[in-house]
C-alpha atoms as a PDB file:
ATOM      1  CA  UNK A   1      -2.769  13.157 -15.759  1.00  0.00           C
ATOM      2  CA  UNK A   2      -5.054  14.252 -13.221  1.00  0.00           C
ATOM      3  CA  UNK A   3      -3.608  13.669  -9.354  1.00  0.00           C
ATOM      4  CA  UNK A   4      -7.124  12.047  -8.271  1.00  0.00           C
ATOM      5  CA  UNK A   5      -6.299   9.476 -11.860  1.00  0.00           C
ATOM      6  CA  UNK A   6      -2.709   9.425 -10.494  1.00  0.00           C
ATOM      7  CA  UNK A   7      -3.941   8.352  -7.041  1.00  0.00           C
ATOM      8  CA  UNK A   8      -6.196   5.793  -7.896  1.00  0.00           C
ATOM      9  CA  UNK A   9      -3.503   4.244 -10.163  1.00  0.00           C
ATOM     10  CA  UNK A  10      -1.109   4.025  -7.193  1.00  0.00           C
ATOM     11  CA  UNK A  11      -3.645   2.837  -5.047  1.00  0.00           C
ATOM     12  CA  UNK A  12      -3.939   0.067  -7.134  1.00  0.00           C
ATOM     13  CA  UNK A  13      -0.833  -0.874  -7.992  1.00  0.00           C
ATOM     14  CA  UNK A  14      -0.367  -1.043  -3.768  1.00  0.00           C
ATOM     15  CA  UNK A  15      -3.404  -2.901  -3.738  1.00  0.00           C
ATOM     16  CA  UNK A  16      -2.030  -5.595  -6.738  1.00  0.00           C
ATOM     17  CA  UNK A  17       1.568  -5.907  -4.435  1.00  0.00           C
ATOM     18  CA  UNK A  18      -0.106  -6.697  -1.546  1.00  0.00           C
ATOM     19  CA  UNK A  19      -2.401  -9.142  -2.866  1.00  0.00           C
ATOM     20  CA  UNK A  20       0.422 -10.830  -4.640  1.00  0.00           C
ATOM     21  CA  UNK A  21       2.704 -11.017  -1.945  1.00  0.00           C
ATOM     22  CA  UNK A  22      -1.020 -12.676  -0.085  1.00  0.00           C
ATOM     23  CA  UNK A  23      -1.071 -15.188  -2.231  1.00  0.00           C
ATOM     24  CA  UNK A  24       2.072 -16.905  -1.480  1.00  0.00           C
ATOM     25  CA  UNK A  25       1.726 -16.906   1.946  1.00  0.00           C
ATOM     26  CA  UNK A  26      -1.375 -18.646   1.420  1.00  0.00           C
ATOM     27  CA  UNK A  27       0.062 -20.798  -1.102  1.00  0.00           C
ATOM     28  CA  UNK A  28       2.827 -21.788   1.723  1.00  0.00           C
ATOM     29  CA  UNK A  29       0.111 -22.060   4.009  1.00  0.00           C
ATOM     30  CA  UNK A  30      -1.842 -24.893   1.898  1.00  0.00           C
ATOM     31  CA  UNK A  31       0.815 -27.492   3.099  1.00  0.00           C
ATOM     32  CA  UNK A  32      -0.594 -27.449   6.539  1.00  0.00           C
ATOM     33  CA  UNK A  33      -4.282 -26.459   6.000  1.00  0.00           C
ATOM     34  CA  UNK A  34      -7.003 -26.870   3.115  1.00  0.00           C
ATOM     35  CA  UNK A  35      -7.692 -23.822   1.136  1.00  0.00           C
ATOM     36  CA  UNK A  36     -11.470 -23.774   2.495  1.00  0.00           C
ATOM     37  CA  UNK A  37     -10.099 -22.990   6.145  1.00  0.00           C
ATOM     38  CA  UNK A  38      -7.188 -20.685   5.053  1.00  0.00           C
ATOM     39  CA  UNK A  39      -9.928 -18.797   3.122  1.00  0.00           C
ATOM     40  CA  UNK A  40     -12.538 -18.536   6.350  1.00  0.00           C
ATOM     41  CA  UNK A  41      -9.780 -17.745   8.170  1.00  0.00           C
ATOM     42  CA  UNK A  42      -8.507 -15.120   6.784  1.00  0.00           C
ATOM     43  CA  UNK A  43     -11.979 -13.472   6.171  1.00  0.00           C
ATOM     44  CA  UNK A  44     -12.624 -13.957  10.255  1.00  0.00           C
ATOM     45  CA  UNK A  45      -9.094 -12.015  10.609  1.00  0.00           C
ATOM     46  CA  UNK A  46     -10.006  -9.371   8.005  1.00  0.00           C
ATOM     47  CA  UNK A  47     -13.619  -8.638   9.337  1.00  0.00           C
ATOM     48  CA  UNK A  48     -12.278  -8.071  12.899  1.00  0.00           C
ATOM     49  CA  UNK A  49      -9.592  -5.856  11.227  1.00  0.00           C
ATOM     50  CA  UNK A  50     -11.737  -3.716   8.658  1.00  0.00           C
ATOM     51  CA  UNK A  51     -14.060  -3.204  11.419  1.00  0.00           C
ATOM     52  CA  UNK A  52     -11.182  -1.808  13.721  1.00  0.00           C
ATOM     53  CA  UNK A  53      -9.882   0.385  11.260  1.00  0.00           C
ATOM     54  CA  UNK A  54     -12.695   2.016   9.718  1.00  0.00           C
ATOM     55  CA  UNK A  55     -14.972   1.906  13.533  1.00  0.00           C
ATOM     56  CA  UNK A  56     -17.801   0.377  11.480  1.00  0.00           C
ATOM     57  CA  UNK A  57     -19.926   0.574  14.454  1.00  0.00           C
ATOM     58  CA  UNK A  58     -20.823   3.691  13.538  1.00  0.00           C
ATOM     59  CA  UNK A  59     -22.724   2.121  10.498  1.00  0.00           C
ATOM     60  CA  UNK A  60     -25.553  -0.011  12.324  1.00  0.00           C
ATOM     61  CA  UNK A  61     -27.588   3.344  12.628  1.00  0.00           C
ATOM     62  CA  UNK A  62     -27.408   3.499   8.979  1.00  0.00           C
ATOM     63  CA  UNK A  63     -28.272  -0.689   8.354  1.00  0.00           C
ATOM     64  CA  UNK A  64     -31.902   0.018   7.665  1.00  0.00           C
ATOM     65  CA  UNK A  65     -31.895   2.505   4.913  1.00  0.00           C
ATOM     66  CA  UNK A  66     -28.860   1.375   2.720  1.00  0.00           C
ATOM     67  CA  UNK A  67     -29.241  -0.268  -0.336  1.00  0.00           C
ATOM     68  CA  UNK A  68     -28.910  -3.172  -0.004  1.00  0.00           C
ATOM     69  CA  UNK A  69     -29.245  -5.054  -2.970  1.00  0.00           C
ATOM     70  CA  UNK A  70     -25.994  -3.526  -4.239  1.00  0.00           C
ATOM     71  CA  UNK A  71     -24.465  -4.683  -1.086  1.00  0.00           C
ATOM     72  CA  UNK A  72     -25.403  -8.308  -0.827  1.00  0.00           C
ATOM     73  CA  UNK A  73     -24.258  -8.654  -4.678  1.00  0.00           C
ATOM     74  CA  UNK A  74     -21.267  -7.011  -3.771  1.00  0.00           C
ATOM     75  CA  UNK A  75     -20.665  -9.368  -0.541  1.00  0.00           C
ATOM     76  CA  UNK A  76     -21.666 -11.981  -2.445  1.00  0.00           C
ATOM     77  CA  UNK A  77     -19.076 -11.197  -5.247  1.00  0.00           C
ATOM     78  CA  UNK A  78     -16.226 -10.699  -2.353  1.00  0.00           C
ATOM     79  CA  UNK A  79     -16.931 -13.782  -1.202  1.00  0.00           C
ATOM     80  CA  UNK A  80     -17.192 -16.421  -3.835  1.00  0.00           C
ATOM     81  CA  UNK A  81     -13.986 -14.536  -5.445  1.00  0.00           C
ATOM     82  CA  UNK A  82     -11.950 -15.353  -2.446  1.00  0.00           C
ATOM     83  CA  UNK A  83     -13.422 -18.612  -1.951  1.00  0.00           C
ATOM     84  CA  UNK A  84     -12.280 -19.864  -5.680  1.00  0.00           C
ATOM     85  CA  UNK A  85      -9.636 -18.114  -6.330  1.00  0.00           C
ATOM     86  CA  UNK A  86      -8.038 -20.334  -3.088  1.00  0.00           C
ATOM     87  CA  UNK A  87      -9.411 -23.314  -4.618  1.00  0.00           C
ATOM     88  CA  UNK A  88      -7.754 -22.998  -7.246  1.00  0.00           C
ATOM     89  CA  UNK A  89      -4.760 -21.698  -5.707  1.00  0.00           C
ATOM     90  CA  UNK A  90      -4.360 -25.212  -4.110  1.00  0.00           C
ATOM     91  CA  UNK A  91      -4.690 -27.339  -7.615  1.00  0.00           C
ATOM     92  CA  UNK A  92      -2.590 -24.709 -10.138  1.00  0.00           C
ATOM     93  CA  UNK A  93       0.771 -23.134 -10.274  1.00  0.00           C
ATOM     94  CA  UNK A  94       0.662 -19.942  -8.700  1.00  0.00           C
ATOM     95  CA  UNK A  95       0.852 -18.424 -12.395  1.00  0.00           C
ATOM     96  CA  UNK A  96      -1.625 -20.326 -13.951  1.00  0.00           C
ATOM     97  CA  UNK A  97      -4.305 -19.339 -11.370  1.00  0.00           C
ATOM     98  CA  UNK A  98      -3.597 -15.294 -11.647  1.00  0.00           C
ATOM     99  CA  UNK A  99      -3.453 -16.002 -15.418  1.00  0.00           C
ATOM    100  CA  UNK A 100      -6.859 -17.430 -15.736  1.00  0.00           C
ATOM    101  CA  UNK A 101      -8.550 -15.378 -12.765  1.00  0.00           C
ATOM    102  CA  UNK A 102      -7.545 -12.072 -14.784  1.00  0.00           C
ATOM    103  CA  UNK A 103     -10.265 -12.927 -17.815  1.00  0.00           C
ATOM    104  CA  UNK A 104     -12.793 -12.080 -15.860  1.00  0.00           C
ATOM    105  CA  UNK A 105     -11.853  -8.178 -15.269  1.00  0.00           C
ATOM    106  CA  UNK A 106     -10.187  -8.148 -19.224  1.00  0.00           C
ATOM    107  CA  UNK A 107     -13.488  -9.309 -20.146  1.00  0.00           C
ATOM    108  CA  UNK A 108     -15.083  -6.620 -18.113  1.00  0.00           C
ATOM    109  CA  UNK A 109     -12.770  -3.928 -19.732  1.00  0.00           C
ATOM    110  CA  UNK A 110     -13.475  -5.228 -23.257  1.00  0.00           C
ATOM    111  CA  UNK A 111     -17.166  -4.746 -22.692  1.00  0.00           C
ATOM    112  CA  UNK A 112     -16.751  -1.184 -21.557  1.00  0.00           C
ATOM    113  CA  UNK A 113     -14.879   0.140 -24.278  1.00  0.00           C
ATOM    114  CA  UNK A 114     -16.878   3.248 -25.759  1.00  0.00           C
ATOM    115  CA  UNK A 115     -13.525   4.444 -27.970  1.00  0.00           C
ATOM    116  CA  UNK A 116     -11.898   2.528 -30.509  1.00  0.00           C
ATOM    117  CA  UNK A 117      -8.636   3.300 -29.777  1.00  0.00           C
ATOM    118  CA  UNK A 118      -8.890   1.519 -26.147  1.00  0.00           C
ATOM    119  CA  UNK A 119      -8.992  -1.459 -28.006  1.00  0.00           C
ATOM    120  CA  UNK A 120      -5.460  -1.382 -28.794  1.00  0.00           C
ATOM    121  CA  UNK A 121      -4.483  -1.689 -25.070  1.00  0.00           C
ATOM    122  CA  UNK A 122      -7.188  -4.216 -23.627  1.00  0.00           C
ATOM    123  CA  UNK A 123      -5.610  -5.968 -26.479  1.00  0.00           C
ATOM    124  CA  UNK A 124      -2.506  -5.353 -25.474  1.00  0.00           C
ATOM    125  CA  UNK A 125      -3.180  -6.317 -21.934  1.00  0.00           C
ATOM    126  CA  UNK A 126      -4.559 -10.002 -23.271  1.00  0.00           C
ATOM    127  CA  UNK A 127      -1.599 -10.433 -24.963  1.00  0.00           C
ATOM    128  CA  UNK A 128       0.752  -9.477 -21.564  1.00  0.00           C
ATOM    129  CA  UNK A 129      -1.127 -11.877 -19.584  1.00  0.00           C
ATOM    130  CA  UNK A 130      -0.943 -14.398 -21.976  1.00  0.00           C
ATOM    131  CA  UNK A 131       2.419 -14.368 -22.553  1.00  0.00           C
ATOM    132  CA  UNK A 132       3.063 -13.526 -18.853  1.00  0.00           C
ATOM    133  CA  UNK A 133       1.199 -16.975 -17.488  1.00  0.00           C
ATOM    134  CA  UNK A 134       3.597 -20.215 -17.784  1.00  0.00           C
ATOM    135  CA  UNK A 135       0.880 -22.319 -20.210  1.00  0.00           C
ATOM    136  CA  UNK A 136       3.876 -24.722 -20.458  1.00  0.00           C
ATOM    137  CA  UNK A 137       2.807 -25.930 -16.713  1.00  0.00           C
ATOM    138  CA  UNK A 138      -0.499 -26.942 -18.129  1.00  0.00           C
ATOM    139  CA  UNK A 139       1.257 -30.094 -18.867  1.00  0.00           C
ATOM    140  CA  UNK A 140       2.714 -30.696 -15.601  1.00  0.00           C
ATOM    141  CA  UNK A 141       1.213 -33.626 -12.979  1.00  0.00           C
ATOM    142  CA  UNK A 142       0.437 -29.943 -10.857  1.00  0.00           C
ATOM    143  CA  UNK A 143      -2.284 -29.210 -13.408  1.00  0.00           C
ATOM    144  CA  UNK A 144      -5.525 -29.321 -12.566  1.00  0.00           C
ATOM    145  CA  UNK A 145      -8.499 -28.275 -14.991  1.00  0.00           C
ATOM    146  CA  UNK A 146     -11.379 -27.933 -11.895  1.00  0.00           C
ATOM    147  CA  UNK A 147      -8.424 -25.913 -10.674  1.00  0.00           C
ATOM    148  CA  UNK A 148      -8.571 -23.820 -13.665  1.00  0.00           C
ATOM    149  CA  UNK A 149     -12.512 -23.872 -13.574  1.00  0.00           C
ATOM    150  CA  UNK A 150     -12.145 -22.419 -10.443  1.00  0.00           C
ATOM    151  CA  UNK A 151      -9.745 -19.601 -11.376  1.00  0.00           C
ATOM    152  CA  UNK A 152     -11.861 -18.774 -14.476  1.00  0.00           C
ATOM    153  CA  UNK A 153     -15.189 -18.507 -11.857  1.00  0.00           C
ATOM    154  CA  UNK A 154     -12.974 -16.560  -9.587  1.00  0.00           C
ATOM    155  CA  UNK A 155     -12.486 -14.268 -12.516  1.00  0.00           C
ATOM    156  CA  UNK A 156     -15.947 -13.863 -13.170  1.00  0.00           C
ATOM    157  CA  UNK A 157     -17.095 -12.661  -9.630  1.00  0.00           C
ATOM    158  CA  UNK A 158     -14.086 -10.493  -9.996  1.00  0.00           C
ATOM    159  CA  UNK A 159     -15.726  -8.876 -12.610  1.00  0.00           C
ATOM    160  CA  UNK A 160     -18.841  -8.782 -10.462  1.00  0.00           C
ATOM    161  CA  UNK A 161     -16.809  -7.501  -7.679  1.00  0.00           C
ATOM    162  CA  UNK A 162     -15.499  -4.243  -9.569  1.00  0.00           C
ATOM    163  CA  UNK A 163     -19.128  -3.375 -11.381  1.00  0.00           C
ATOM    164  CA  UNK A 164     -21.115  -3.833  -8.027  1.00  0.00           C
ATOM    165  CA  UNK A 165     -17.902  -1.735  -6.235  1.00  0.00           C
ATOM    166  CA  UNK A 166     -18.553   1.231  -8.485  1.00  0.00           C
ATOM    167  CA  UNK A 167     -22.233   0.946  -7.701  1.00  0.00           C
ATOM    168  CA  UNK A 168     -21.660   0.664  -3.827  1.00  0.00           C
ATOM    169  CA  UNK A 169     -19.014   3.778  -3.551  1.00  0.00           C
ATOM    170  CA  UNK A 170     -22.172   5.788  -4.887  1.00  0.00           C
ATOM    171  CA  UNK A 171     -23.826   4.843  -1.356  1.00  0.00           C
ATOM    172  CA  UNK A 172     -21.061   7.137   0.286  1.00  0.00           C
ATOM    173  CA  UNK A 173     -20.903   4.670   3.295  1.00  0.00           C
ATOM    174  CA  UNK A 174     -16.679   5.007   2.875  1.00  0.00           C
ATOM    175  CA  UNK A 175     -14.991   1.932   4.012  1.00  0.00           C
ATOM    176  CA  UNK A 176     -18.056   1.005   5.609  1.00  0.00           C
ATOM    177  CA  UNK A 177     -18.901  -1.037   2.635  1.00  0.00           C
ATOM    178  CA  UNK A 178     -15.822  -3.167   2.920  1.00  0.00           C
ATOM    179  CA  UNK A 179     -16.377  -4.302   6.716  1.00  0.00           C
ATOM    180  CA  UNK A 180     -20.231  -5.276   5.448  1.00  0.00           C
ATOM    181  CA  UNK A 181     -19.082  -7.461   2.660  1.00  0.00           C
ATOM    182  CA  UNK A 182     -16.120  -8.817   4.200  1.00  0.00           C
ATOM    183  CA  UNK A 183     -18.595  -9.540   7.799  1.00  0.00           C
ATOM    184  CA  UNK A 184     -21.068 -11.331   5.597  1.00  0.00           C
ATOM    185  CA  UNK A 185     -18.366 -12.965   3.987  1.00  0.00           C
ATOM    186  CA  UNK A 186     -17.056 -14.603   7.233  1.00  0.00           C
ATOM    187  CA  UNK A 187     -20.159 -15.705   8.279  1.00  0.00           C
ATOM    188  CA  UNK A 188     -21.060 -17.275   5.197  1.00  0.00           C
ATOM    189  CA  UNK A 189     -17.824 -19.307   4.776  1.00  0.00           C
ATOM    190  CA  UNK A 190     -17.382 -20.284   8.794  1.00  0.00           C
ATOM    191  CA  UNK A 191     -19.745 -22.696   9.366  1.00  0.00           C
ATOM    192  CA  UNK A 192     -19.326 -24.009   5.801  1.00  0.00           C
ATOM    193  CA  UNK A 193     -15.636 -24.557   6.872  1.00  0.00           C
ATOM    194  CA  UNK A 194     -16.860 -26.176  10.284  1.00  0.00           C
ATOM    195  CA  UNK A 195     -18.166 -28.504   8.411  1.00  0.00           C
ATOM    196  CA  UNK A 196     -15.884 -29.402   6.435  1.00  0.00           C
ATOM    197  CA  UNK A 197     -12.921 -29.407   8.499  1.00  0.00           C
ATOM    198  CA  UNK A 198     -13.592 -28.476  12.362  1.00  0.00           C
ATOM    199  CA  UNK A 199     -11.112 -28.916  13.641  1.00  0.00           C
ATOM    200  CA  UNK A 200      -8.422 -27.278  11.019  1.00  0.00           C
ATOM    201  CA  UNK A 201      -9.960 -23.870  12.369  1.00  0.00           C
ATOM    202  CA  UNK A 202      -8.320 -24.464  15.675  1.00  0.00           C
ATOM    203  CA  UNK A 203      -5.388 -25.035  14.724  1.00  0.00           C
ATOM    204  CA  UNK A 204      -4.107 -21.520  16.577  1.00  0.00           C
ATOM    205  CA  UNK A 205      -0.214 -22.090  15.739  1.00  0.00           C
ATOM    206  CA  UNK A 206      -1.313 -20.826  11.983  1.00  0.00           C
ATOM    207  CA  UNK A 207      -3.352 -17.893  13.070  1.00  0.00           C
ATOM    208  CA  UNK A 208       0.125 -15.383  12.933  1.00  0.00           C
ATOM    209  CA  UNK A 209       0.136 -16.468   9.214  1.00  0.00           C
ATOM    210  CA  UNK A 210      -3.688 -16.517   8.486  1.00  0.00           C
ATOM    211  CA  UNK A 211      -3.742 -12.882  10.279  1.00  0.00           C
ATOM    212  CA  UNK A 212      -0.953 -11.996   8.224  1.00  0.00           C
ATOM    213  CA  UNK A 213      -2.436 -13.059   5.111  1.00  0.00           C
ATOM    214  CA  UNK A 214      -6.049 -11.081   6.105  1.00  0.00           C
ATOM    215  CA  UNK A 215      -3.671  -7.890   6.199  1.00  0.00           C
ATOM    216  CA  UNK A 216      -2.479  -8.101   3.145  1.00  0.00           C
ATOM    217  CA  UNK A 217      -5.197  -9.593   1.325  1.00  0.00           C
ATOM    218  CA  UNK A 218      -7.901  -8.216   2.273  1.00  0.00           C
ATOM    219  CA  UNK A 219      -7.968  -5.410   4.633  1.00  0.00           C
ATOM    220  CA  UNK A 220      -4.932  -3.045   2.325  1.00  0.00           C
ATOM    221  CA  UNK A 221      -6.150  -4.420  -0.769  1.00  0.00           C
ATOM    222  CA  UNK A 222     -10.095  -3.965  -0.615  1.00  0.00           C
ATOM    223  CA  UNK A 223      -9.736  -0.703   1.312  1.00  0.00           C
ATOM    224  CA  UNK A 224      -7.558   0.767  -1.663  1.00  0.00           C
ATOM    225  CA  UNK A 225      -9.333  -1.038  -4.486  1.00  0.00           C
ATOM    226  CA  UNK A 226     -12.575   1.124  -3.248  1.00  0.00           C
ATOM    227  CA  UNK A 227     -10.857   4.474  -2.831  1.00  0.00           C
ATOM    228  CA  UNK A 228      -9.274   3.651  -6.897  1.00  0.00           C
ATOM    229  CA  UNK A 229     -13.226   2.752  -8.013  1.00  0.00           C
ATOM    230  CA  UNK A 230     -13.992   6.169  -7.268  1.00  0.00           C
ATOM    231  CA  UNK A 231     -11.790   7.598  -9.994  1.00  0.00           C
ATOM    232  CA  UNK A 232     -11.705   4.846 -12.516  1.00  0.00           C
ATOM    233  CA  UNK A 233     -13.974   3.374 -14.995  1.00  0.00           C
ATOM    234  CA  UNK A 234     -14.268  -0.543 -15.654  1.00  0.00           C
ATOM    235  CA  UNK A 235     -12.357  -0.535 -18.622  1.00  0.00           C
ATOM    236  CA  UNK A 236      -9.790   1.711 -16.916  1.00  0.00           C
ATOM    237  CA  UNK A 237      -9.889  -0.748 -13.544  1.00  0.00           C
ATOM    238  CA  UNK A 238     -10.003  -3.740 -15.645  1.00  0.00           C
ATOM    239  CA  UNK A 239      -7.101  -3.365 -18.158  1.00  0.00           C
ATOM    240  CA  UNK A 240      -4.963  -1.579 -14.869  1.00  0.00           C
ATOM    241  CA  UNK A 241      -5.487  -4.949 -13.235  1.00  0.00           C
ATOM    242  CA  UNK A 242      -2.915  -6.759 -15.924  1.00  0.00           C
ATOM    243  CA  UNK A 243      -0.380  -5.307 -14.347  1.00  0.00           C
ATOM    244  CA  UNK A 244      -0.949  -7.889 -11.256  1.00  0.00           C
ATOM    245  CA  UNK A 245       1.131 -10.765 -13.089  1.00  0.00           C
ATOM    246  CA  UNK A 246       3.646  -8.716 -13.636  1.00  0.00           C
ATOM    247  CA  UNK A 247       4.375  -7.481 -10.117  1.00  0.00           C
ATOM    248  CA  UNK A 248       4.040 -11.216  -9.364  1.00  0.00           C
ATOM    249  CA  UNK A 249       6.837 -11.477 -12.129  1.00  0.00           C
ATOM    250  CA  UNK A 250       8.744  -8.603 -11.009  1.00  0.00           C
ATOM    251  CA  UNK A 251       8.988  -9.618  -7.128  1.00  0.00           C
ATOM    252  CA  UNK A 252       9.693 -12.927  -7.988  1.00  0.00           C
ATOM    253  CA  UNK A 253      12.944 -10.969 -10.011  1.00  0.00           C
ATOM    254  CA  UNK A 254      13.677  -8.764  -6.743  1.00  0.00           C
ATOM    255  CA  UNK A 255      13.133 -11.559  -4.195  1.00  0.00           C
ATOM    256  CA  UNK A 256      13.041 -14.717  -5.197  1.00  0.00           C
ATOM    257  CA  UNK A 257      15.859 -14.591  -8.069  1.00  0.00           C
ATOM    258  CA  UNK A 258      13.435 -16.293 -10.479  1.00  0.00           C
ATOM    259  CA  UNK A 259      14.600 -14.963 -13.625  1.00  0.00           C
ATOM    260  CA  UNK A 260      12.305 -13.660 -16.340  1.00  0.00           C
ATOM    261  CA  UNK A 261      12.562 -15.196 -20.274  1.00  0.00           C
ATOM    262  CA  UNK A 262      12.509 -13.243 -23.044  1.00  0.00           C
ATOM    263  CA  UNK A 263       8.744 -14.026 -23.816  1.00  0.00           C
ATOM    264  CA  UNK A 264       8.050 -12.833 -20.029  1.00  0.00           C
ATOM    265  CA  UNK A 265      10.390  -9.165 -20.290  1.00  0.00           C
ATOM    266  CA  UNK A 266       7.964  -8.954 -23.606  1.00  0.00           C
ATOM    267  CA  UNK A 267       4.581  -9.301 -21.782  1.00  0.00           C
ATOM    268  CA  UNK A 268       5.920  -7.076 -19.178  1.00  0.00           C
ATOM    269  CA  UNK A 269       6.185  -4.103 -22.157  1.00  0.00           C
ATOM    270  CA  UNK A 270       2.801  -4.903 -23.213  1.00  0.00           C
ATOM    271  CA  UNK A 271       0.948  -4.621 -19.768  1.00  0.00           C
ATOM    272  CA  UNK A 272       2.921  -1.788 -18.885  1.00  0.00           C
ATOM    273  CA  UNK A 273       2.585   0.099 -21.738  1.00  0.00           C
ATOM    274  CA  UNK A 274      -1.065  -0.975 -21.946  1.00  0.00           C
ATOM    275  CA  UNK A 275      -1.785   0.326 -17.966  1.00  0.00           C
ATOM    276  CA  UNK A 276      -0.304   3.650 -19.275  1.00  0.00           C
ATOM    277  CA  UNK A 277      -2.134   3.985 -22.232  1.00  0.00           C
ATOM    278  CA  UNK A 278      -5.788   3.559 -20.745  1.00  0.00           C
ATOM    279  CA  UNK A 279      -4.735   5.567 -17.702  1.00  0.00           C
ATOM    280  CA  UNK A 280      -3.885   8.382 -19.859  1.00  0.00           C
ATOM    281  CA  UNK A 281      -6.542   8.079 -21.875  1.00  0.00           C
ATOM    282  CA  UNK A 282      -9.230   7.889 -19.357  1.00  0.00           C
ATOM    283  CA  UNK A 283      -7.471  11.358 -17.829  1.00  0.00           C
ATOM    284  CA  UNK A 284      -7.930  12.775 -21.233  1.00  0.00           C
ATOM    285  CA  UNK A 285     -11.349  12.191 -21.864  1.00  0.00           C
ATOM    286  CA  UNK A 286     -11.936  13.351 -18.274  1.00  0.00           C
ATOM    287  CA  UNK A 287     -10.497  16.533 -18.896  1.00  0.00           C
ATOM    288  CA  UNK A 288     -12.367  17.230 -22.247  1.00  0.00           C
ATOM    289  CA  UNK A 289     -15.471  16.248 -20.290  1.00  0.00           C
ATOM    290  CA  UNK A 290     -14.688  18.903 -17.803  1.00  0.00           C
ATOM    291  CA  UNK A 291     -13.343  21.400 -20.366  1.00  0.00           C
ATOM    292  CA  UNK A 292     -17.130  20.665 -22.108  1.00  0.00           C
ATOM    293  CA  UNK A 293     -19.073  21.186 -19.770  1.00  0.00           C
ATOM    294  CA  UNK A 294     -17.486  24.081 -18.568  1.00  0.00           C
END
């Protein structure tokens, strides 16, 4: 495997921990506020960070002659992503959310298959998740289905979010392109939240968690999910984004004590060995490319 492959693989797989160790705390964070505010929040935190980090001031030279259709559809995607993903977060088990959310990226993958043999692990990866997500919860009181309505639009502009990200890395902006999308993000969603719940916003004792949350949700993930775009394909980014329950699984394992079933330690083979599979793949198409053209 090629180190830039190998890179962008562990960049995501840092990016997928992060986020799923996110989404608990905001989970947690639903007894006290409504998803809509922990959302805006946490976008306000995260475009204060990303713009920190990466000194995006040093972008508003550049405003004018970007392309900005790419952006705004990107921004767009970041947005409404977030936004239902956290409404669904606060009708579904935590499982049943991921579950459904991941068909939009799988779906993405499928449709960018251009060898037959990468069928064999997007379809491996469809059967992981689908063994991985706790469908017997679906009969619980917790249940929702605008919840899962929700997830399953959150997996859509997910999709969105990674084909618009490959087109916006080609602007060579760096980072940039994060703090612009997240930015338009929080203004979008803050005086939406005002209206809907003003005074949640100020409720300062949660803005340690809310910050929190923005750290690892947003400003580690995003950053790393756009330096692994610039090495990976959709199918490859797609099918590598399985693994995602399984972490979930796996650090409930380490850290929790929630014990996997048999069905679970199954789907955990089949993502795995489905992540590997494309990854190598990808690396050796790459390298006959190279070796081609050379």
């Amino acid at each position: 495997m090629q180190n830039t492959q190998l890179k962008a693989v562990i960049y995501m797989v840092l990016s997928m921990v992060a986020y799923q160790i996110s989404a608990s705390f905001a989970k947690q964070l639903f007894e006290v506020l409504d998803p809509l505010t922990v959302v805006t929040l946490r976008l306000c935190f995260a475009s204060i960070l990303v713009i920190l980090m990466f000194r995006s001031w040093k972008i508003i030279k550049r405003l004018p002659y970007l392309r900005w259709s790419d952006l705004l559809f990107y921004s767009g995607s970041v947005c409404l992503m977030n936004a239902l993903f956290y409404a669904s977060l606060g009708k579904l088990p935590q499982g049943i959310a991921v579950g459904l959310e991941f068909l939009g990226p799988l779906t993405l993958a499928l449709l960018s298959i251009k060898q037959k043999s990468d069928y064999l692990w997007v379809a491996l990866a469809i059967v992981g998740v689908s063994l991985m997500v706790p469908w017997q919860d679906t009969q619980s009181p917790n249940f929702s289905w605008l919840g899962a309505t929700f997830a399953i639009s959150a997996g859509f502009f997910w999709a969105c979010y990674i084909y618009f990200g490959q087109r916006v890395v080609r602007q060579n902006i760096g980072m940039h392109a994060l703090s612009i999308a997240i930015v338009l993000s929080a203004l979008v969603m803050l005086p939406i939240s005002a209206i809907h719940n003003p005074t949640a916003l100020f409720q300062f004792q949660y803005w340690p968690q809310a910050l929190a949350i923005a750290l690892l949700a947003t400003a580690i993930p995003y950053a790393l999910d756009l330096m692994a775009l610039k090495h990976l394909s959709k199918l490859s980014y797609g099918t590598l984004s399985s693994l995602s329950p399984a972490l979930g699984a796996l650090a409930g394992l380490v850290l929790l004590n929630e014990h996997l079933n048999l069905w679970q330690i199954i789907a955990l083979v089949c993502i795995t060995t489905a992540s590997v599979g494309v990854t190598f793949n990808a690396a050796r198409s790459s390298n006959i490319e190279t070796s081609t053209s050379s």
